[in-house]
PDB file of N, CA and C in Angstrom:
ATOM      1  N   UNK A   1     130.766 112.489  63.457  1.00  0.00           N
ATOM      2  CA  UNK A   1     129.808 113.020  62.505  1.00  0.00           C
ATOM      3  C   UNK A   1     130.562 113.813  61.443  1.00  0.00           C
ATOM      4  N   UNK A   2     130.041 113.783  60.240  1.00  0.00           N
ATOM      5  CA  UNK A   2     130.271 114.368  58.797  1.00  0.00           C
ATOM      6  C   UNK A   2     130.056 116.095  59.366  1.00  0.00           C
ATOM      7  N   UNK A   3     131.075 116.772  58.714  1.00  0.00           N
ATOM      8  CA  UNK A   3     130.952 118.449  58.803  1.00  0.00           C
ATOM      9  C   UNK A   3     130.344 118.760  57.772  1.00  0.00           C
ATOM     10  N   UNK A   4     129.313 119.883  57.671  1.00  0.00           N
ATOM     11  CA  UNK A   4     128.697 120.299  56.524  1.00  0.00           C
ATOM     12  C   UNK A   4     128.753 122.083  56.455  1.00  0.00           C
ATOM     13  N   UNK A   5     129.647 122.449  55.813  1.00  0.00           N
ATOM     14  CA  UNK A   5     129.878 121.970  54.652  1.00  0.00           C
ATOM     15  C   UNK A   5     131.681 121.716  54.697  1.00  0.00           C
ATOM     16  N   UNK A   6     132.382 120.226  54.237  1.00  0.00           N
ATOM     17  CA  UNK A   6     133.850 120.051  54.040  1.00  0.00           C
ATOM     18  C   UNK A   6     134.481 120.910  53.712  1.00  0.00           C
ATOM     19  N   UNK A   7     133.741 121.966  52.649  1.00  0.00           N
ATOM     20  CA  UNK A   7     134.672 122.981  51.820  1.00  0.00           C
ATOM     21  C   UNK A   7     135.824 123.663  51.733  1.00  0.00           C
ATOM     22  N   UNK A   8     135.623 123.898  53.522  1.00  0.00           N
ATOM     23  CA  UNK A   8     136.674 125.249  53.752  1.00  0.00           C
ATOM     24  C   UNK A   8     138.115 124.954  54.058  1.00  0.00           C
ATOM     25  N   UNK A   9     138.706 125.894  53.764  1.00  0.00           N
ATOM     26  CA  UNK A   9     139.949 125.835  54.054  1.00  0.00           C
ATOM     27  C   UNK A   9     140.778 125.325  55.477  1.00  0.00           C
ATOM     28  N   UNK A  10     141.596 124.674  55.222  1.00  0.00           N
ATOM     29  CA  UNK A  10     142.294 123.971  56.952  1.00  0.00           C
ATOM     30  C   UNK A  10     142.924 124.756  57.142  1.00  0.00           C
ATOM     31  N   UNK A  11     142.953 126.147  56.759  1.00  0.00           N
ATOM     32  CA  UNK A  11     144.055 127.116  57.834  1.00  0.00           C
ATOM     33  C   UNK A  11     143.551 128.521  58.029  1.00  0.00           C
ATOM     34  N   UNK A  12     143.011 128.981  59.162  1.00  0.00           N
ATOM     35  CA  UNK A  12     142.101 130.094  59.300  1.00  0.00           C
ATOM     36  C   UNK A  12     143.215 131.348  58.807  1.00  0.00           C
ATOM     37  N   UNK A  13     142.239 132.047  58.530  1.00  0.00           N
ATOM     38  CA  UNK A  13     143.013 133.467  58.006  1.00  0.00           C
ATOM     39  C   UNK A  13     142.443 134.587  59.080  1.00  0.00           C
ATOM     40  N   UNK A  14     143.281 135.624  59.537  1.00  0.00           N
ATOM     41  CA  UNK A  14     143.510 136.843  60.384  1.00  0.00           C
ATOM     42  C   UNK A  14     141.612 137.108  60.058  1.00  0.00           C
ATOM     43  N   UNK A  15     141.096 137.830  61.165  1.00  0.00           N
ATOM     44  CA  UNK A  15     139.921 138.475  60.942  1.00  0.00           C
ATOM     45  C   UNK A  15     140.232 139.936  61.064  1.00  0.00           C
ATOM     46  N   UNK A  16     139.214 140.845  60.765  1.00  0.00           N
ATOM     47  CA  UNK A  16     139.540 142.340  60.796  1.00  0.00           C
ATOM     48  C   UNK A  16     139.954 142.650  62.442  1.00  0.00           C
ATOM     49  N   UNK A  17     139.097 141.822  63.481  1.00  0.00           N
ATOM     50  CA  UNK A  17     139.966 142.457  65.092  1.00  0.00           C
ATOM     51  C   UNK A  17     140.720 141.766  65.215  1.00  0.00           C
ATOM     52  N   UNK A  18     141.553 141.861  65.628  1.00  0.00           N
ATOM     53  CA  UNK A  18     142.673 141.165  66.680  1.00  0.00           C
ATOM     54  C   UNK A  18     142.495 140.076  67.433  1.00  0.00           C
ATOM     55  N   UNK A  19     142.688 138.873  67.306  1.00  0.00           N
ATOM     56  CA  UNK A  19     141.877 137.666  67.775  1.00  0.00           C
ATOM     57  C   UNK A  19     140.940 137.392  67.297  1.00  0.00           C
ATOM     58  N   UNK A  20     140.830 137.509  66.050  1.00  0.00           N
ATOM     59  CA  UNK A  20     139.813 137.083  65.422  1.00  0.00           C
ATOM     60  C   UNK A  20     140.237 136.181  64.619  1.00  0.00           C
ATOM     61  N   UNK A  21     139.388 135.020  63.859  1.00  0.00           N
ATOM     62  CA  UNK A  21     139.880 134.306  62.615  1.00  0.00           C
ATOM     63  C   UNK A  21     138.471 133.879  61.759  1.00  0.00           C
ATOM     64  N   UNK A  22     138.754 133.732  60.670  1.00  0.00           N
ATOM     65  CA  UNK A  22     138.181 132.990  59.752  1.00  0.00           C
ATOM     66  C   UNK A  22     138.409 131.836  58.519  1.00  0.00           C
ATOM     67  N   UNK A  23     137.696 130.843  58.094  1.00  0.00           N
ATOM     68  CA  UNK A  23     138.656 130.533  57.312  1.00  0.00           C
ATOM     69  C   UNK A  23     137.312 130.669  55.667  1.00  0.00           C
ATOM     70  N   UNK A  24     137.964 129.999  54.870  1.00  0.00           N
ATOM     71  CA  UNK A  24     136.863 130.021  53.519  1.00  0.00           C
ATOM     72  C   UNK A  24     136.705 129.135  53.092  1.00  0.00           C
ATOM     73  N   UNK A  25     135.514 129.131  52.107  1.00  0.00           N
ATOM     74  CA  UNK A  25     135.252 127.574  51.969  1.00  0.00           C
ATOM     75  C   UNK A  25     134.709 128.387  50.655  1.00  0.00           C
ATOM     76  N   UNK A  26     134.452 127.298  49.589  1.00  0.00           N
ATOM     77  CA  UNK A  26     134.777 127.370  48.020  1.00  0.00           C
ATOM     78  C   UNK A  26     132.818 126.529  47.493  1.00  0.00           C
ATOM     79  N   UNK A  27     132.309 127.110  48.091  1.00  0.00           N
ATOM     80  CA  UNK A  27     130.725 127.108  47.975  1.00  0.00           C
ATOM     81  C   UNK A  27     130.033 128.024  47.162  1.00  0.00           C
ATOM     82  N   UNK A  28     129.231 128.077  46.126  1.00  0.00           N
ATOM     83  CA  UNK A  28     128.675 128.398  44.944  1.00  0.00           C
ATOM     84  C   UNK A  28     129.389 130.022  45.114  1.00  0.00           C
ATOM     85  N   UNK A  29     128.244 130.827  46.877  1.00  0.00           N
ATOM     86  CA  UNK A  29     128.595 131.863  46.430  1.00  0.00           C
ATOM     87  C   UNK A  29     129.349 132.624  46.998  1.00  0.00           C
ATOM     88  N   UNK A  30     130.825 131.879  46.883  1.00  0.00           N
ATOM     89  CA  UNK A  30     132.130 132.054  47.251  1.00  0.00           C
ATOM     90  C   UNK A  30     132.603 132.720  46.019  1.00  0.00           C
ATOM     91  N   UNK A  31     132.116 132.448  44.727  1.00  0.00           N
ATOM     92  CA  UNK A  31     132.785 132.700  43.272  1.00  0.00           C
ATOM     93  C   UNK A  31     134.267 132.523  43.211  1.00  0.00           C
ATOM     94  N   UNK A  32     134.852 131.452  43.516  1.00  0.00           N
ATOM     95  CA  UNK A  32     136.140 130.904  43.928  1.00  0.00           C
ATOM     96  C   UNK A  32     136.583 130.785  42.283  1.00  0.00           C
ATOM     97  N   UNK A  33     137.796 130.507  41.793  1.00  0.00           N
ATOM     98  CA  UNK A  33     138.493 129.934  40.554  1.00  0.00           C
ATOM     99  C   UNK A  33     138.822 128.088  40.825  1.00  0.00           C
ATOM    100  N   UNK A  34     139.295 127.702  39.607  1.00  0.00           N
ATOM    101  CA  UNK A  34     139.507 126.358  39.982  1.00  0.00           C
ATOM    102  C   UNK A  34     141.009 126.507  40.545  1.00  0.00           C
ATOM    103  N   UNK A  35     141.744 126.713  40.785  1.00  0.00           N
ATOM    104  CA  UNK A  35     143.248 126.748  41.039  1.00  0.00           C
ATOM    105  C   UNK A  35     142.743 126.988  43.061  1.00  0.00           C
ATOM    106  N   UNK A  36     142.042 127.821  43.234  1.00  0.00           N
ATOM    107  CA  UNK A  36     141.614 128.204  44.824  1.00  0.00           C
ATOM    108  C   UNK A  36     140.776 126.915  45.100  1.00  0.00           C
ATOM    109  N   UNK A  37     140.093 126.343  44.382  1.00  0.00           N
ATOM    110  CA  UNK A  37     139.034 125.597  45.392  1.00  0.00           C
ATOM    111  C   UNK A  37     140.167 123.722  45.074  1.00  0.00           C
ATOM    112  N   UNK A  38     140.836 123.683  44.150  1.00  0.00           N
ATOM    113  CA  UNK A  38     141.973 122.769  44.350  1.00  0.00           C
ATOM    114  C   UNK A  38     143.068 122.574  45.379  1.00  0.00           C
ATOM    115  N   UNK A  39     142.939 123.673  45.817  1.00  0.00           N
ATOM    116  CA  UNK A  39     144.011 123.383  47.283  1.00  0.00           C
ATOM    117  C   UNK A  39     142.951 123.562  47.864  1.00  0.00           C
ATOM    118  N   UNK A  40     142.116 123.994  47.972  1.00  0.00           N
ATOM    119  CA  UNK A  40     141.282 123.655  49.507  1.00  0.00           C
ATOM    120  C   UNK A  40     140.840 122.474  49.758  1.00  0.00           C
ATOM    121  N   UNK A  41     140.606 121.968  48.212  1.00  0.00           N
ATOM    122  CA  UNK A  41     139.968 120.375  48.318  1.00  0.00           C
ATOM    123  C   UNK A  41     141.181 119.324  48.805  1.00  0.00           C
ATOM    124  N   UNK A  42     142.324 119.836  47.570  1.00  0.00           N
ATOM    125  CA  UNK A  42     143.311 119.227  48.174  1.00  0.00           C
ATOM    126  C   UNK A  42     143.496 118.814  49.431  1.00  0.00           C
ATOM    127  N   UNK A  43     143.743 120.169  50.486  1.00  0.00           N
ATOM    128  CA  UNK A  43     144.255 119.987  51.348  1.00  0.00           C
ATOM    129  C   UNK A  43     143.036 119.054  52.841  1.00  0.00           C
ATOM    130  N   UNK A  44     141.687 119.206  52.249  1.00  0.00           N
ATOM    131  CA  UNK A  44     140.779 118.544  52.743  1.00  0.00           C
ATOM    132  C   UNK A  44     140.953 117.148  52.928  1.00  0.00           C
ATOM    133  N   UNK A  45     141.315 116.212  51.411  1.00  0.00           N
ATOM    134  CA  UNK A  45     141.159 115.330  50.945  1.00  0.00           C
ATOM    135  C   UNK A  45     142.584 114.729  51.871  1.00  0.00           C
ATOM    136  N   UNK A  46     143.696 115.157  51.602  1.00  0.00           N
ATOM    137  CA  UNK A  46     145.375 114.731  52.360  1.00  0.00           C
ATOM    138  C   UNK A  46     144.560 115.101  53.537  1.00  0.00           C
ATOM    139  N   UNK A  47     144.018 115.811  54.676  1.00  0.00           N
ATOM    140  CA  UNK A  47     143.770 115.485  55.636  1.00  0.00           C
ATOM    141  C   UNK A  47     143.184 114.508  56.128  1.00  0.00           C
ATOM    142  N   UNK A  48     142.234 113.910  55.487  1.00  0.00           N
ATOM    143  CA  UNK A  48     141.129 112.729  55.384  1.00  0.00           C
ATOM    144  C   UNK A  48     142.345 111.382  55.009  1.00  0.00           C
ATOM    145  N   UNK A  49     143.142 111.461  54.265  1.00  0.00           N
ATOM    146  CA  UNK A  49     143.991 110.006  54.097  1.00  0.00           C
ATOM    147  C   UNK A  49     144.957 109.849  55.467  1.00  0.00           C
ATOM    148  N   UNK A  50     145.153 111.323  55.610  1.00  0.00           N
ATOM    149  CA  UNK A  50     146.191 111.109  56.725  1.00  0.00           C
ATOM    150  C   UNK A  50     145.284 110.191  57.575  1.00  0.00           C
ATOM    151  N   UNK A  51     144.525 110.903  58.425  1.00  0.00           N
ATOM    152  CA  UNK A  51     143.496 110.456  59.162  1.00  0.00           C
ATOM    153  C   UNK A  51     142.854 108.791  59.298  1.00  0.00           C
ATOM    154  N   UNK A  52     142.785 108.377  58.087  1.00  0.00           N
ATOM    155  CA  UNK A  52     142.571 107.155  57.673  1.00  0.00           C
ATOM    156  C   UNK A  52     140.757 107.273  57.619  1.00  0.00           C
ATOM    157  N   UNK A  53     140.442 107.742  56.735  1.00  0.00           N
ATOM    158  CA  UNK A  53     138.729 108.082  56.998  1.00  0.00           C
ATOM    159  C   UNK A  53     138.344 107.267  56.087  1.00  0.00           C
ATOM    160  N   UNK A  54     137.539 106.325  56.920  1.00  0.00           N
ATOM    161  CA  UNK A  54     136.694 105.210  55.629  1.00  0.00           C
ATOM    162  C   UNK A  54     136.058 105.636  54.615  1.00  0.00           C
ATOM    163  N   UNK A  55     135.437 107.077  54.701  1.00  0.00           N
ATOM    164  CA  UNK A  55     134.787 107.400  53.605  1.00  0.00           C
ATOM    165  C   UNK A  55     135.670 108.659  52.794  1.00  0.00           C
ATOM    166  N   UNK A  56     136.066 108.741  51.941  1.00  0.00           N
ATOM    167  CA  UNK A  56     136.624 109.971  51.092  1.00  0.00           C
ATOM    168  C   UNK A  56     135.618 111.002  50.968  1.00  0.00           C
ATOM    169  N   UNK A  57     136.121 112.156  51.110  1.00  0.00           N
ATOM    170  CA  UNK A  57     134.669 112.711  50.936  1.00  0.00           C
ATOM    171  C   UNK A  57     135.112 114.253  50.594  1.00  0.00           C
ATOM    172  N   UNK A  58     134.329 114.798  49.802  1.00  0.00           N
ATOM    173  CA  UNK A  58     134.790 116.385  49.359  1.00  0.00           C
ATOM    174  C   UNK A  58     133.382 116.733  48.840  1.00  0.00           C
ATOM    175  N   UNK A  59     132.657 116.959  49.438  1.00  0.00           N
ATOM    176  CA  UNK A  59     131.596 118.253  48.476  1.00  0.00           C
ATOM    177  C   UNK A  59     131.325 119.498  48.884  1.00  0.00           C
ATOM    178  N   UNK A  60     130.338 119.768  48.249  1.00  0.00           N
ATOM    179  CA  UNK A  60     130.104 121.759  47.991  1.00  0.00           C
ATOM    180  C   UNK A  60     129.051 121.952  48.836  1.00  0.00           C
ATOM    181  N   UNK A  61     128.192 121.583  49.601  1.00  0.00           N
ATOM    182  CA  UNK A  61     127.278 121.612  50.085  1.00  0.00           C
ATOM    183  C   UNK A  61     126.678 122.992  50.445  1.00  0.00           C
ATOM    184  N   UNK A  62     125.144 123.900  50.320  1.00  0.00           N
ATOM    185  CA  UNK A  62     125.246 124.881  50.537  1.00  0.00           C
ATOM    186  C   UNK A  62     123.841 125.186  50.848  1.00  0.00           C
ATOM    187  N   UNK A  63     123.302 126.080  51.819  1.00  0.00           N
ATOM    188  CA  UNK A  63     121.683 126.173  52.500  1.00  0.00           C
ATOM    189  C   UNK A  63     121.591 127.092  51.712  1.00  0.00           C
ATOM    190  N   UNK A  64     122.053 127.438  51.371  1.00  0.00           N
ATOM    191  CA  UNK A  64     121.457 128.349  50.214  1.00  0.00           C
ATOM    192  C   UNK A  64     121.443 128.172  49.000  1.00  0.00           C
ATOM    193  N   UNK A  65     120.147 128.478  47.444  1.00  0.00           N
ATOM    194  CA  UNK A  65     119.478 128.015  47.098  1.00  0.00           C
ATOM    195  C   UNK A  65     119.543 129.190  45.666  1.00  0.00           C
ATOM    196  N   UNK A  66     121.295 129.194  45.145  1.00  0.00           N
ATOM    197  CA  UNK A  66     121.481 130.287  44.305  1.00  0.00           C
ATOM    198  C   UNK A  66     121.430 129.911  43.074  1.00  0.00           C
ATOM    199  N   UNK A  67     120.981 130.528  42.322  1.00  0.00           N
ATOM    200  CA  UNK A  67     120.751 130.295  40.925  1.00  0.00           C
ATOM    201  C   UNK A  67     121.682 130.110  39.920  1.00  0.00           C
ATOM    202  N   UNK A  68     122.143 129.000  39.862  1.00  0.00           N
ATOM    203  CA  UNK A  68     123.483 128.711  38.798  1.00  0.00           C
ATOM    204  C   UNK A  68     123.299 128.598  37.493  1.00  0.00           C
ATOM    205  N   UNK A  69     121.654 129.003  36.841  1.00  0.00           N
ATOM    206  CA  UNK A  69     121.424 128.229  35.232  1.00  0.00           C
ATOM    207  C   UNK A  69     121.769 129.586  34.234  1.00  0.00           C
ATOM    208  N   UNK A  70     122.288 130.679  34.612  1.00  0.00           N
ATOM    209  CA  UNK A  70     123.051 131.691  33.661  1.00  0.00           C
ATOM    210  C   UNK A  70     124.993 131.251  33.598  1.00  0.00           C
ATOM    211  N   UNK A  71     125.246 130.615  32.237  1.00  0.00           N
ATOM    212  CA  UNK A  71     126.582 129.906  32.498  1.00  0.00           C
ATOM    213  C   UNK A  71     127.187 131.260  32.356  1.00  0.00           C
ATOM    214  N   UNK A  72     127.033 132.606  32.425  1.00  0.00           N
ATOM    215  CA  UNK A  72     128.495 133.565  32.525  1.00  0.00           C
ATOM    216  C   UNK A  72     128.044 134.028  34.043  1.00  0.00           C
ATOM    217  N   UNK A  73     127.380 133.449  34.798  1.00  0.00           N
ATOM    218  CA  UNK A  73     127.276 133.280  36.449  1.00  0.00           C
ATOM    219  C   UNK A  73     128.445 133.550  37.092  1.00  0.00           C
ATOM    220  N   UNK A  74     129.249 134.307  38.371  1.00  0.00           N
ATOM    221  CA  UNK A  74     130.611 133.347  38.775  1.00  0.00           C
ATOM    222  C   UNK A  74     130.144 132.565  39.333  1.00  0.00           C
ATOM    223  N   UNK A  75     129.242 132.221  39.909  1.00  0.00           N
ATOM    224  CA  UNK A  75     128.156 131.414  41.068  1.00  0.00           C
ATOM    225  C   UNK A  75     128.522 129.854  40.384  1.00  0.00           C
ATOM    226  N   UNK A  76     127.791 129.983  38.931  1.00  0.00           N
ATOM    227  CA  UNK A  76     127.662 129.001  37.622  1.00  0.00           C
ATOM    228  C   UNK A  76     129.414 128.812  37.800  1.00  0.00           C
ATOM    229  N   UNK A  77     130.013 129.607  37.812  1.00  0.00           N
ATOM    230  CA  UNK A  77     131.372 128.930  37.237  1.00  0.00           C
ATOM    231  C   UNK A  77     131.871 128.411  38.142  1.00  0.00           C
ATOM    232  N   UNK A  78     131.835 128.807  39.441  1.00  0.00           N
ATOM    233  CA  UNK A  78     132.483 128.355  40.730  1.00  0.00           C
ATOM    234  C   UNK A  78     132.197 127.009  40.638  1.00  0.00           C
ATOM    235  N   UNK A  79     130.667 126.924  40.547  1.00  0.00           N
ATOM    236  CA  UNK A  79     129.638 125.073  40.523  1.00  0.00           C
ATOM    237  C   UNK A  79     130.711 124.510  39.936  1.00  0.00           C
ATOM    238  N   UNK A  80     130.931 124.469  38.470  1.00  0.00           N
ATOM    239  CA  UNK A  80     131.651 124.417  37.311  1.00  0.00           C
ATOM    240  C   UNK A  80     132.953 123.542  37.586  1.00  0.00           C
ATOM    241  N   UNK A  81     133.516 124.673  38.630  1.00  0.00           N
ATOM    242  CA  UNK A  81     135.202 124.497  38.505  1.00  0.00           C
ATOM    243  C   UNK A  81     135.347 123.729  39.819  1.00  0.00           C
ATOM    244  N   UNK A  82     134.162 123.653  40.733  1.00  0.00           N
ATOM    245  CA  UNK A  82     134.280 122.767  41.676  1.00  0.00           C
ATOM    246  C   UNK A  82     134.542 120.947  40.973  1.00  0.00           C
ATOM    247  N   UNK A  83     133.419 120.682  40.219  1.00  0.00           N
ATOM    248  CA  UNK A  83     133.056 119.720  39.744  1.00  0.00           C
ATOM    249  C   UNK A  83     134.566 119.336  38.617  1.00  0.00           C
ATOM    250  N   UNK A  84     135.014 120.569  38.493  1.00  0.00           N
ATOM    251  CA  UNK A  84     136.461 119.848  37.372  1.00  0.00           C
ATOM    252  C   UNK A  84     137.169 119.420  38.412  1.00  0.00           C
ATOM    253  N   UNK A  85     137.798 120.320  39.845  1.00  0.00           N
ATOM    254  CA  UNK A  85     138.274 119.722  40.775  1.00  0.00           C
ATOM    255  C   UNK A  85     138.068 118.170  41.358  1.00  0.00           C
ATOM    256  N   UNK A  86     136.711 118.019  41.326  1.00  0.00           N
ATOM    257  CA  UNK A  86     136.530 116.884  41.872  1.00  0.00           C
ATOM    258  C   UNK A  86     137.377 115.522  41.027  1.00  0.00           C
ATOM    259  N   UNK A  87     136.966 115.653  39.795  1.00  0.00           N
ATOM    260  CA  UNK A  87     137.474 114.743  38.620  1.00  0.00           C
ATOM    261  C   UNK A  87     138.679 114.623  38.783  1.00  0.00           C
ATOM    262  N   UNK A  88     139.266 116.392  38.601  1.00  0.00           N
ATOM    263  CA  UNK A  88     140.809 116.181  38.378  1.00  0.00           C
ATOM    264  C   UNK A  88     141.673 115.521  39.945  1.00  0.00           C
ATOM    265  N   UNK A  89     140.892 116.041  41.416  1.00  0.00           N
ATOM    266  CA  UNK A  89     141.966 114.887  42.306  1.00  0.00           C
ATOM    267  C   UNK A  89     141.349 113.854  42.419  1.00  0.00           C
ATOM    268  N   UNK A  90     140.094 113.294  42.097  1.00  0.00           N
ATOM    269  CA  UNK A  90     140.391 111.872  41.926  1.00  0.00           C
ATOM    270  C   UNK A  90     141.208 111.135  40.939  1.00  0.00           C
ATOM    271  N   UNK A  91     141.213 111.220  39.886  1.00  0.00           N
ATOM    272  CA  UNK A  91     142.226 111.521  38.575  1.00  0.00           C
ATOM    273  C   UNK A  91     144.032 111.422  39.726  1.00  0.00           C
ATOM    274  N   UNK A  92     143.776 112.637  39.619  1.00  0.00           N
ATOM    275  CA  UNK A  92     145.280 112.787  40.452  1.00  0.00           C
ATOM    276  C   UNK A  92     146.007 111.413  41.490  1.00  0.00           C
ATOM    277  N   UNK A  93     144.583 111.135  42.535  1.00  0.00           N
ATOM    278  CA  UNK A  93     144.771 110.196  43.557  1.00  0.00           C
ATOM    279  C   UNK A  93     144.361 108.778  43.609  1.00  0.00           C
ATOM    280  N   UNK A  94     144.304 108.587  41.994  1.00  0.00           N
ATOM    281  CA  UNK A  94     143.656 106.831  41.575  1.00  0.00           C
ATOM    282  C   UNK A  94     142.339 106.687  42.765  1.00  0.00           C
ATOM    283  N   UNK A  95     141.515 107.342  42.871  1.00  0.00           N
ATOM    284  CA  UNK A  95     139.951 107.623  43.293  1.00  0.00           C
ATOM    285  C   UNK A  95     139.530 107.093  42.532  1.00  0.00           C
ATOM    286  N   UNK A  96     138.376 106.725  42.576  1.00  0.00           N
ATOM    287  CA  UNK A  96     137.016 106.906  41.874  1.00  0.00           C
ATOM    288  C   UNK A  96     136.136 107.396  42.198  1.00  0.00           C
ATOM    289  N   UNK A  97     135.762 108.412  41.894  1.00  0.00           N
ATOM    290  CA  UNK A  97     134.137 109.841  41.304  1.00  0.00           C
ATOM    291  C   UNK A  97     132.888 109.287  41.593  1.00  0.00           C
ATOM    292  N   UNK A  98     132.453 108.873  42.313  1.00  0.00           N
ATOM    293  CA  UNK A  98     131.557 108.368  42.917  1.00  0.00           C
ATOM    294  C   UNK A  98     130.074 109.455  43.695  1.00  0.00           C
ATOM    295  N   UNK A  99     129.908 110.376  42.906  1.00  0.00           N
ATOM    296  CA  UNK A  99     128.318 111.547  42.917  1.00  0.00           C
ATOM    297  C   UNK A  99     127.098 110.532  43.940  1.00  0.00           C
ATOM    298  N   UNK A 100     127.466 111.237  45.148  1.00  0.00           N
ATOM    299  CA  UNK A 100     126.517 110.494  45.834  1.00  0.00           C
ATOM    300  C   UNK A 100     125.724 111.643  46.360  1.00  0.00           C
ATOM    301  N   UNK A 101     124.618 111.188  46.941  1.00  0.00           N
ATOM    302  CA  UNK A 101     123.838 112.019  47.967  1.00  0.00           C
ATOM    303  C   UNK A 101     124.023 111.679  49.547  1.00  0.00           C
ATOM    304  N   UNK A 102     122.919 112.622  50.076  1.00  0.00           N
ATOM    305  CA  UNK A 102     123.516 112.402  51.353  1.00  0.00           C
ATOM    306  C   UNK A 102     123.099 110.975  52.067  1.00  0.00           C
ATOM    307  N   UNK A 103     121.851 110.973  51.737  1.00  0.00           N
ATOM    308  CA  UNK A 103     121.676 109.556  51.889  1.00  0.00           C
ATOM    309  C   UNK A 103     122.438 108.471  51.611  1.00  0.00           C
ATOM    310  N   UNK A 104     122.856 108.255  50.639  1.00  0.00           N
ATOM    311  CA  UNK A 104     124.014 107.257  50.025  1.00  0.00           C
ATOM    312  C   UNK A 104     125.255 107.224  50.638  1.00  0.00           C
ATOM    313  N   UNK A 105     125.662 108.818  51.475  1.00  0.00           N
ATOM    314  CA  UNK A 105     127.059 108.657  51.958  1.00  0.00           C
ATOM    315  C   UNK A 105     126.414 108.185  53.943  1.00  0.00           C
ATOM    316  N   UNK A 106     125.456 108.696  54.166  1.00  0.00           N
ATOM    317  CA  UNK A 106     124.642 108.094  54.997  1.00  0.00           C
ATOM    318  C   UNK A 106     124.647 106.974  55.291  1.00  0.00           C
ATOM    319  N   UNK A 107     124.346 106.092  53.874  1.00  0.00           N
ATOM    320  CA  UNK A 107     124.211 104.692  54.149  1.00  0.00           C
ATOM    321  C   UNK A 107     125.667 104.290  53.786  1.00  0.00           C
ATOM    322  N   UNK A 108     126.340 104.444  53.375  1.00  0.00           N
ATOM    323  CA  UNK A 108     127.751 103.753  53.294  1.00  0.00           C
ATOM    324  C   UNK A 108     128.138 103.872  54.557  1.00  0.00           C
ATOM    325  N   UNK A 109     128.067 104.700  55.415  1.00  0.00           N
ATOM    326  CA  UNK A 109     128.822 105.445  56.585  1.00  0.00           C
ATOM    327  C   UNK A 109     128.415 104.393  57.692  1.00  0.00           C
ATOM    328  N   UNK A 110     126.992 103.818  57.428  1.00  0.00           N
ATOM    329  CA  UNK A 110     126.672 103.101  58.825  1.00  0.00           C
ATOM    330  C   UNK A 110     127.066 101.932  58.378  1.00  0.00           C
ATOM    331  N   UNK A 111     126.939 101.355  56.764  1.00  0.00           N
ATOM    332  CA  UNK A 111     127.370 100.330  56.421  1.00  0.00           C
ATOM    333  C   UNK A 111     128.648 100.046  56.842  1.00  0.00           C
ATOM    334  N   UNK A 112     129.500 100.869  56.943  1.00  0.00           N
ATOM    335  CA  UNK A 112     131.649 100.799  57.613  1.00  0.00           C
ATOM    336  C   UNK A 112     131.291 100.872  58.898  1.00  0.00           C
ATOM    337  N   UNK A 113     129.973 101.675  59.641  1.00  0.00           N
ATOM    338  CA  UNK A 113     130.396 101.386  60.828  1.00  0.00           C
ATOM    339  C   UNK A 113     131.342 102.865  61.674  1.00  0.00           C
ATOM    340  N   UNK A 114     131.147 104.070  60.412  1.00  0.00           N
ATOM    341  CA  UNK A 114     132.240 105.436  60.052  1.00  0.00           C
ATOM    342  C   UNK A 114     131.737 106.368  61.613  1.00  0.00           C
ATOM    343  N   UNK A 115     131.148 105.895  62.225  1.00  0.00           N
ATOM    344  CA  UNK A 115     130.347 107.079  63.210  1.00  0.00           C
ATOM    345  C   UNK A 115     131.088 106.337  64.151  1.00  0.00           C
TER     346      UNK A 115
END
């Protein structure tokens, strides 16, 4: 099964106790830059080829329901700089940008047979 949300980072970071961890993920209201949510995607995306995953897959996915239509937002810009990310590693990795829903990655997924 598909993780929701892909976002976060593949390498947990220290939590405030001792044995603790967390990691981050680059979701609206993360207010991330594009340079931060590019290696996370990055490193998402090289995990997924390693892997050999029929479906490519990187989105923002988020249960929460924040208001991005003020563009000096960071919320708005995070959206923003996610969506340049996306372009720029497909761009980067001869991809193609392919804006699907969940349904659509749904139906591709049973169509390969991906479960």
């Amino acid at each position: 099964m598909y993780e929701v949300p892909v976002t976060r980072s593949m390498e947990p970071l220290p939590g405030p106790e001792p044995g603790t961890w967390f990691v981050t993920d680059f979701r609206a209201e993360s207010e991330m830059g594009l340079e931060a949510i590019m290696a996370m995607a990055e490193s998402n995306l090289q995990d997924k080829l390693l892997r050999g995953h029929p479906i490519l897959y990187v989105y923002a996915i988020t249960h929460n329901t924040w208001d991005v239509g003020h563009r000096a937002s960071p919320r708005r810009r995070t959206v923003e700089a996610t969506i340049d990310a996306m372009y720029a590693l497909a761009a980067q990795h001869g991809l193609d940008l392919v804006p699907a829903s969940l349904e659509d990655l749904h139906r591709e997924a049973d169509r390969l047979g991906a479960y």
